[in-house]
Protein backbone atom coordinates (compact mmCIF):
# COMPACT_ATOMS: atom_id res chain seq x y z
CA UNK A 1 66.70 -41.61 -13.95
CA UNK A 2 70.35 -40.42 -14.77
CA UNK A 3 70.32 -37.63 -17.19
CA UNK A 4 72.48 -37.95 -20.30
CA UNK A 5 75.47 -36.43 -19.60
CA UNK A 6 76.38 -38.91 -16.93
CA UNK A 7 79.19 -40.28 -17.85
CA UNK A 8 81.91 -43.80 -17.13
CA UNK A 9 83.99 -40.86 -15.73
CA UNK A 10 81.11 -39.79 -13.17
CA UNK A 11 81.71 -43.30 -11.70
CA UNK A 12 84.80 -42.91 -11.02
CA UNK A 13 84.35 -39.62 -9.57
CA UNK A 14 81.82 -40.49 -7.38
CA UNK A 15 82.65 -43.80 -5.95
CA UNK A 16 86.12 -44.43 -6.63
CA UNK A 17 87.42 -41.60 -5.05
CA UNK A 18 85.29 -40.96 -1.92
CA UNK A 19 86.37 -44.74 -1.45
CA UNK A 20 90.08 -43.78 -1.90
CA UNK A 21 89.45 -41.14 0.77
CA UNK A 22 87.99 -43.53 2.75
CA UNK A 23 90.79 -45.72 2.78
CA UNK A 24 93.05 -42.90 3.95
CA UNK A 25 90.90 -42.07 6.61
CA UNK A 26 90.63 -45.82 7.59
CA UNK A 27 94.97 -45.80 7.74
CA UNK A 28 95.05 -42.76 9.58
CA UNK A 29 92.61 -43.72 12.73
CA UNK A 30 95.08 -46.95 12.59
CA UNK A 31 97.91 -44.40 13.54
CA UNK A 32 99.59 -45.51 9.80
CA UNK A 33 99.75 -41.71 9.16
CA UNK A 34 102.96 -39.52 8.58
CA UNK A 35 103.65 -36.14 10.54
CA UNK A 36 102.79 -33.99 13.00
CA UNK A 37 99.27 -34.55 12.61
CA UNK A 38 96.87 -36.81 15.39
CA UNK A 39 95.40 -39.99 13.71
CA UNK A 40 91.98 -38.83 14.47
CA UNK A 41 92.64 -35.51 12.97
CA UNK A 42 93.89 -37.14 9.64
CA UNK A 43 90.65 -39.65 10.10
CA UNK A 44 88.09 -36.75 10.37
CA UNK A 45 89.61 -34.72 7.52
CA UNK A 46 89.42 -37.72 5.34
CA UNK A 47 86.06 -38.25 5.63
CA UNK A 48 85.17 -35.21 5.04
CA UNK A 49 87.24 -34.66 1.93
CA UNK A 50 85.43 -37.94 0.83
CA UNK A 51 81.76 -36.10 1.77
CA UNK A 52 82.57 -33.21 -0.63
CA UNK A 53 84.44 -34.88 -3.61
CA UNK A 54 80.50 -36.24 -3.97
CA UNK A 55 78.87 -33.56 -4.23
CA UNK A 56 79.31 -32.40 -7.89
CA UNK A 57 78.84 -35.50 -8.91
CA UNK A 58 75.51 -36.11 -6.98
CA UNK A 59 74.64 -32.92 -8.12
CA UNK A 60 74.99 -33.91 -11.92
CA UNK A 61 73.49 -37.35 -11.77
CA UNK A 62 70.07 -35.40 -9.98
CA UNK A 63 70.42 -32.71 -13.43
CA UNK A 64 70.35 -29.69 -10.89
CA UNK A 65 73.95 -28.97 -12.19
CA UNK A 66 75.87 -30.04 -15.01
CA UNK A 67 79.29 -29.39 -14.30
CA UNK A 68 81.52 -29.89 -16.66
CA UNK A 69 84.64 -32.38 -16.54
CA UNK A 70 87.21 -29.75 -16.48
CA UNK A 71 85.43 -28.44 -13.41
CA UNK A 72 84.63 -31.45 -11.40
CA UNK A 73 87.85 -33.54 -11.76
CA UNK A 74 90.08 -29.97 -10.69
CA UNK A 75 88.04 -29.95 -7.71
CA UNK A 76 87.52 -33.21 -7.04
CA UNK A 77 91.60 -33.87 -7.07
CA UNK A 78 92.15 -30.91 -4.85
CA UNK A 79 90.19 -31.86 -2.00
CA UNK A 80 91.89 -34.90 -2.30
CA UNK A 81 95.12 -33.93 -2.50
CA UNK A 82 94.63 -32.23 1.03
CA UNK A 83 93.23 -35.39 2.77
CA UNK A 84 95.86 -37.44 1.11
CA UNK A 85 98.83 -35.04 1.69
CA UNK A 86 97.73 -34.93 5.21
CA UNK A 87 98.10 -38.45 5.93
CA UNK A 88 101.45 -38.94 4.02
CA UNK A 89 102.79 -35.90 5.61
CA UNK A 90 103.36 -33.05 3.46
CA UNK A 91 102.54 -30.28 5.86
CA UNK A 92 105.08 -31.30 8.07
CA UNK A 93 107.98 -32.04 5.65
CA UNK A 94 107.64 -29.35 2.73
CA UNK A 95 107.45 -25.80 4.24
CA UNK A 96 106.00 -24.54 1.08
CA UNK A 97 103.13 -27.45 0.57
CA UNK A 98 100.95 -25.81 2.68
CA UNK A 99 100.98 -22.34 0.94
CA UNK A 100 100.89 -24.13 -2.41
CA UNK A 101 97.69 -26.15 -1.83
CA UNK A 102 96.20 -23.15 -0.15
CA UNK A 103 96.92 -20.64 -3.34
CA UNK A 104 95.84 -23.78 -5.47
CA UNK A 105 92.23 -24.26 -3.40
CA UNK A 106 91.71 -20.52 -3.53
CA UNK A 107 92.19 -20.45 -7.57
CA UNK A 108 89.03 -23.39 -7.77
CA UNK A 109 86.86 -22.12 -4.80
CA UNK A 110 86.97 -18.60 -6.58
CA UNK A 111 86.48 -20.31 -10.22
CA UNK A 112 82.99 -21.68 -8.56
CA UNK A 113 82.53 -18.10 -7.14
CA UNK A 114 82.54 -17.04 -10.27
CA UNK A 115 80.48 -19.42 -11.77
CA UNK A 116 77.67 -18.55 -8.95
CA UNK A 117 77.89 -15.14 -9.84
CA UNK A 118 78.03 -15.09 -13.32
CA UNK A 119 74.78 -17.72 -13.31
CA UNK A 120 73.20 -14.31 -11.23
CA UNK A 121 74.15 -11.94 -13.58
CA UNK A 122 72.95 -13.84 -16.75
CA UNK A 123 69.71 -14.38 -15.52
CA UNK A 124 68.17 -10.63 -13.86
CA UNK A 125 67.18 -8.09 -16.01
CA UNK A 126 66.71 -5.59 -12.78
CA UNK A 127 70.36 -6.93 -11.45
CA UNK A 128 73.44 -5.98 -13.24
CA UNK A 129 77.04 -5.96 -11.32
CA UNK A 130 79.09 -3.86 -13.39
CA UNK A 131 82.52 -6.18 -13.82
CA UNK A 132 84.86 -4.43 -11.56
CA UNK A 133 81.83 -5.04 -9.32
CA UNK A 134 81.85 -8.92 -10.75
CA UNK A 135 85.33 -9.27 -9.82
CA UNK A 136 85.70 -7.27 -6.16
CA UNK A 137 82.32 -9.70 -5.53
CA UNK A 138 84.63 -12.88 -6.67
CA UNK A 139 87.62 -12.04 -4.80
CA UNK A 140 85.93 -10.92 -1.61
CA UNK A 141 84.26 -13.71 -0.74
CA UNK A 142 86.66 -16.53 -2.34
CA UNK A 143 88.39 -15.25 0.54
CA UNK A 144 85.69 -15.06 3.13
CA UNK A 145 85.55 -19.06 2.47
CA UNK A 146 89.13 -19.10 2.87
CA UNK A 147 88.90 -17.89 6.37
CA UNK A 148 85.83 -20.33 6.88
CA UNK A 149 88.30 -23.03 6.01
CA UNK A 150 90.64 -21.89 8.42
CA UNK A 151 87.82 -21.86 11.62
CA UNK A 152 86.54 -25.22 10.55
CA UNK A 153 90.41 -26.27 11.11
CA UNK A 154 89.97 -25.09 14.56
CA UNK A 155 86.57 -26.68 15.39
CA UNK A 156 88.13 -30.28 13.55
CA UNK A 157 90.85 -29.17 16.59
CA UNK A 158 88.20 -28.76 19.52
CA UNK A 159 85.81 -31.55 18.47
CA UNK A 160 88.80 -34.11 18.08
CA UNK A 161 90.95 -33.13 20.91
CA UNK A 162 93.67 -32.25 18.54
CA UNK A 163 96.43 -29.88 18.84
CA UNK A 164 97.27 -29.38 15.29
CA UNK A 165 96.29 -25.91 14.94
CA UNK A 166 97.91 -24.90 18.34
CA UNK A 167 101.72 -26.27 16.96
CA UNK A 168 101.21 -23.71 14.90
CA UNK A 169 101.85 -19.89 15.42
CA UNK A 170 99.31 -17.01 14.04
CA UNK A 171 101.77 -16.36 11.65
CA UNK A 172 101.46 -19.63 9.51
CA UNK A 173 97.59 -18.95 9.61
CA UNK A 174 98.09 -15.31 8.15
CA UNK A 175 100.08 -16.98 5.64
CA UNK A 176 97.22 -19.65 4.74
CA UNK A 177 94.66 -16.49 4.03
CA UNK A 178 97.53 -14.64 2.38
CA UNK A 179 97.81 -17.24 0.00
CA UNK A 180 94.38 -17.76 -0.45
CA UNK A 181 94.06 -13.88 -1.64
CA UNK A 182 97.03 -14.23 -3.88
CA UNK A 183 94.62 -17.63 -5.30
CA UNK A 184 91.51 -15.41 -5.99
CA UNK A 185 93.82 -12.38 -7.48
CA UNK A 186 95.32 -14.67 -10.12
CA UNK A 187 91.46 -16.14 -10.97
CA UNK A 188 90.05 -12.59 -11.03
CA UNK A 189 92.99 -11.44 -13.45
CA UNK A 190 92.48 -13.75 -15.64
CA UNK A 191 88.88 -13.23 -15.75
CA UNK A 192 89.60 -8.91 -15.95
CA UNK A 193 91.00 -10.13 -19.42
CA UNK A 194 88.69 -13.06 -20.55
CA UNK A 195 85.44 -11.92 -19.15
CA UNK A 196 83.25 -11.78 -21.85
CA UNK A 197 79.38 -11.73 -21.17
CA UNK A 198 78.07 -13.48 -23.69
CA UNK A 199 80.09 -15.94 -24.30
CA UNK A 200 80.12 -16.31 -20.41
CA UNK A 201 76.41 -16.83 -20.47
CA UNK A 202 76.83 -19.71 -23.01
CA UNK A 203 78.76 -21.37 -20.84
CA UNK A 204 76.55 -21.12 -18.06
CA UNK A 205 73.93 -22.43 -19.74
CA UNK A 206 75.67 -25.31 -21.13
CA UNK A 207 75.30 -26.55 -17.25
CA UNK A 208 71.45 -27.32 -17.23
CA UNK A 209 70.29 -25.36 -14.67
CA UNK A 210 68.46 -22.89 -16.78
CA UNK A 211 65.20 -23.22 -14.91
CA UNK A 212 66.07 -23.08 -11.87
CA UNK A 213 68.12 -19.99 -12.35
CA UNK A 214 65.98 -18.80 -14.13
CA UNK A 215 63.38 -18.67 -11.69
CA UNK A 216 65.76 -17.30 -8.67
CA UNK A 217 66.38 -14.15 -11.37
CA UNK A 218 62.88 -13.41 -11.86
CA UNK A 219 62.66 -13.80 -8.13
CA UNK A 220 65.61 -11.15 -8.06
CA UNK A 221 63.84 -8.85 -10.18
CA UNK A 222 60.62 -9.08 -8.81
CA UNK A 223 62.43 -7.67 -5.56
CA UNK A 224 63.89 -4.70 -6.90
CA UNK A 225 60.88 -3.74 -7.95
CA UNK A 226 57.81 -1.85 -6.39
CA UNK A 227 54.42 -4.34 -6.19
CA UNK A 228 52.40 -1.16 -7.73
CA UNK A 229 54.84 -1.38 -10.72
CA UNK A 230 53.07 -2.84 -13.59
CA UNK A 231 55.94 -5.14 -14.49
CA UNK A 232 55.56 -6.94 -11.26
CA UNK A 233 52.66 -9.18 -12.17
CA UNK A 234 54.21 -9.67 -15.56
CA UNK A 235 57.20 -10.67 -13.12
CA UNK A 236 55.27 -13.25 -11.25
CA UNK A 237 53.37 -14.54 -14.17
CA UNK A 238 56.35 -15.37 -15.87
CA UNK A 239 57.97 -17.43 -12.57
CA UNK A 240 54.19 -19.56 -13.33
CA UNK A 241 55.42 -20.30 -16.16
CA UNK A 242 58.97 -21.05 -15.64
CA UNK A 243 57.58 -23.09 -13.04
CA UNK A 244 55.69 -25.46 -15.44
């Protein structure tokens, strides 16, 4: 059963524009695509970009998380605008597109960094990142999945027969994870000034997935602690009951 906050706008989200996607990826294995880019390498991406724009969405509609609208439609848009931009073109014809979209991905993939980490931090007693911490944590690996990105570019290469990423030199990759630093700087700035725990941790739990963070903190804290400690069976009664 859907939960409540499912919404006319989750519909759109999660059928209409996988099935956009789709479409794009249908054009581009039909060779309708612009640039310097192979049809099966604008196919693949496609598809793919339609895969993830689902999963916030599925996520919601299951009530395991509750993101919120101006989450899931910032997201959702970007990993369109790659698939889409790739079949019209973009990358090839606008030196600066690729740079932009990069900086622009970085900014949301370290928003949901952030998110991730800040669900962590609200939920441990025994855990507690202090925020320069919070914010070397956020920027570190924002760009970690940056350079992720950039290897599963190469492997779309290898298991396609592509050439895309061999047209291009070292340097435009260096540029790619340049950008997608200068994307997780700007997000962590803004959250140096904003942070705010408690007001954070409202947030957070405005996204209904109290329990089951809940349960991974305890978990945390039950770690950091020694099984003699007389807190630890407080610890694990307290999962039980989290549990039920």
């Amino acid at each position: 059963m859907r939960n409540k906050a499912w919404g006319h706008l989750d519909n759109v989200v999660l059928y209409v524009l996988p099935g956009i996607m789709l479409v794009f990826s249908a054009m581009g294995f039909l060779g309708y695509n612009h640039g310097s880019s192979t049809e099966w390498y604008v196919g693949f991406t496609n598809i793919f970009c339609a895969a993830m724009v689902t999963i916030l969405p599925l996520l919601k509609r299951k009530g395991w998380f509750i993101a919120p609208y101006w989450l899931i439609i910032p997201v959702s848009l970007n990993v369109m605008m790659y698939g889409i931009s790739l079949f019209l073109g973009f990358y090839h014809y606008f030196w600066w597109w690729d740079e932009f979209t990069h900086m622009l991905s970085s900014m949301l993939v370290a928003i949901l960094v952030f998110i991730a980490l800040g669900a962590i931090e609200c939920h441990t007693d025994h855990i507690s990142l202090p925020k320069p911490a919070f914010l070397l944590a956020t920027f570190l690996i924002t760009v970690g999945i940056g350079n992720a990105w950039e290897l599963f570019e190469g492997a779309v290469d290898f298991l396609v027969s592509s050439n895309h990423m061999q047209d291009i030199d070292a340097f435009d990759t260096l540029t790619d994870t340049t950008m997608d630093a200068v994307g997780a700087l700007i997000v962590v700035a803004i959250g140096a000034v904003t942070l705010r725990k408690r007001r954070f941790c409202k947030e957070i739990s405005g996204m209904w997935f109290e329990g089951r963070m809940a349960v991974m903190g305890k978990r945390w804290d039950r770690r950091c602690i020694s099984p003699d400690d007389p807190e630890y069976e407080d610890i694990c009664e307290e999962i039980g009951r989290l549990k039920d």
